[in-house]
C-alpha atoms as a PDB file:
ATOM      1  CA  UNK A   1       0.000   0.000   0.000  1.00  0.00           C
ATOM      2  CA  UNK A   2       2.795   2.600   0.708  1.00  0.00           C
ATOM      3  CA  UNK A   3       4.374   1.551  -2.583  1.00  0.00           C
ATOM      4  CA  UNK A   4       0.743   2.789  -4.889  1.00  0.00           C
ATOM      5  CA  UNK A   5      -1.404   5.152  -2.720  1.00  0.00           C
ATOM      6  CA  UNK A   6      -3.340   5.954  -5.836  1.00  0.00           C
ATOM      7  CA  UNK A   7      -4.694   2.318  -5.131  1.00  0.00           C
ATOM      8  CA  UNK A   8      -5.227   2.864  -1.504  1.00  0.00           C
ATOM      9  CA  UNK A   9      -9.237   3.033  -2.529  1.00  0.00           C
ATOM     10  CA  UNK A  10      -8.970  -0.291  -4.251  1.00  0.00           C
ATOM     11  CA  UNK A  11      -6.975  -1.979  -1.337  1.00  0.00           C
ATOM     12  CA  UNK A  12      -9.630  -0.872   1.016  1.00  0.00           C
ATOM     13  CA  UNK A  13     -12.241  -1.984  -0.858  1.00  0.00           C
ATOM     14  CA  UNK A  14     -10.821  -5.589  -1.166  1.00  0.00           C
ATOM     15  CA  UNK A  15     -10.638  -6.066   2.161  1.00  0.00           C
ATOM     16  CA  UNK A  16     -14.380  -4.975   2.933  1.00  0.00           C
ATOM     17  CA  UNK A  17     -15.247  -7.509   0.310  1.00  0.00           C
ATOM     18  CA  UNK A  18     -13.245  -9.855   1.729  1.00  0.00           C
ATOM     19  CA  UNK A  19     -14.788  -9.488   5.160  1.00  0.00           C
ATOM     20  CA  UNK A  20     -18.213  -9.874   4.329  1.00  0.00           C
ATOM     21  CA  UNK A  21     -17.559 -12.806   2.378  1.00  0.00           C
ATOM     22  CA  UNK A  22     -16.454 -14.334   5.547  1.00  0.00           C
ATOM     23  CA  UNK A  23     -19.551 -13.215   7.156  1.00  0.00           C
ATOM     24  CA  UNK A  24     -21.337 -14.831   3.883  1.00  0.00           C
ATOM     25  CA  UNK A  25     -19.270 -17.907   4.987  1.00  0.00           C
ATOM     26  CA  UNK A  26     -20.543 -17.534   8.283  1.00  0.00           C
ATOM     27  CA  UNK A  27     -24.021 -17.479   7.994  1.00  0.00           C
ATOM     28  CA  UNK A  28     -23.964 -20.229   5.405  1.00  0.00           C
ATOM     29  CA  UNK A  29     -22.373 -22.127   7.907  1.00  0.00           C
ATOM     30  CA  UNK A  30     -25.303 -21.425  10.426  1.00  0.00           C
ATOM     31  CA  UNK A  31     -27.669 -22.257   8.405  1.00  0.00           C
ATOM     32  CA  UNK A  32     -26.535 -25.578   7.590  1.00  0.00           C
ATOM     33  CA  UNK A  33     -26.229 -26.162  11.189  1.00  0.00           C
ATOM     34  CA  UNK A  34     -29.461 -25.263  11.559  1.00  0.00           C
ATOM     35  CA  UNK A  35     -30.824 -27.505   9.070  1.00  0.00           C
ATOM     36  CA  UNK A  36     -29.152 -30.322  10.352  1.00  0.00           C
ATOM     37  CA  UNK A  37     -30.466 -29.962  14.020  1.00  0.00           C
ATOM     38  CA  UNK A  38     -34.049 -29.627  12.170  1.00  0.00           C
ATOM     39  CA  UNK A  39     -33.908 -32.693  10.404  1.00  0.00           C
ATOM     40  CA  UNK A  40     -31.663 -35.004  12.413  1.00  0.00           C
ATOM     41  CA  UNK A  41     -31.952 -32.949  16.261  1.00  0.00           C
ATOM     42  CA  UNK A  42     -28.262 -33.660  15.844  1.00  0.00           C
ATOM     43  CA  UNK A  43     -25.709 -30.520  17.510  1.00  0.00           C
ATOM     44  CA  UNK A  44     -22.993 -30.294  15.271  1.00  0.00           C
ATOM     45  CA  UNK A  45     -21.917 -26.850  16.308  1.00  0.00           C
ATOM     46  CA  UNK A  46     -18.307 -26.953  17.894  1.00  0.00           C
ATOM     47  CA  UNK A  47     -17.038 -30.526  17.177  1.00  0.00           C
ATOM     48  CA  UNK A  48     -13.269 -30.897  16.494  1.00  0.00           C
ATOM     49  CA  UNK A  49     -11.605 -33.718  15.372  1.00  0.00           C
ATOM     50  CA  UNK A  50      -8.648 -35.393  17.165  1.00  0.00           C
ATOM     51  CA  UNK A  51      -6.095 -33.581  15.242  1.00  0.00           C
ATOM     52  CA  UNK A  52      -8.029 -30.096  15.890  1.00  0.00           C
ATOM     53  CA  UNK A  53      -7.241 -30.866  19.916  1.00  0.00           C
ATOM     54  CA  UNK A  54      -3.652 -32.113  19.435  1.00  0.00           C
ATOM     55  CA  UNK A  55      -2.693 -29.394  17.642  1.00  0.00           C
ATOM     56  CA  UNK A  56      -4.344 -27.032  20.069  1.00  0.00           C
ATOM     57  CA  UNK A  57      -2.457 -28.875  22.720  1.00  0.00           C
ATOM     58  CA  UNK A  58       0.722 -28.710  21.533  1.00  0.00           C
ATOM     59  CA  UNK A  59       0.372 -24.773  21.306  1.00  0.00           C
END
């Protein structure tokens, strides 16, 4: 950014698009949760496999 500031705009706008299409990812993600406790009254919010905990361990 300090190399172009003429493009300082267009950074800035990339990363508000990028943002909200992790909150897109989000939601999405919600929903399918959602549906899946509505069909099967399975929780599937929060699970981590064995590897997720190891490596959280090991940090």
């Amino acid at each position: 950014m300090a190399e172009d500031p003429a493009q300082l705009r267009g950074y800035l706008n990339l990363m508000f698009i990028a943002r909200c299409l992790e909150r897109v990812g989000d939601h999405a993600t919600n929903i399918a949760e959602d549906s899946v406790y509505a069909v099967a009254a399975e929780d599937i919010r929060h699970q981590h496999t064995a590897e997720d905990r190891s490596f959280s361990e090991a940090n």
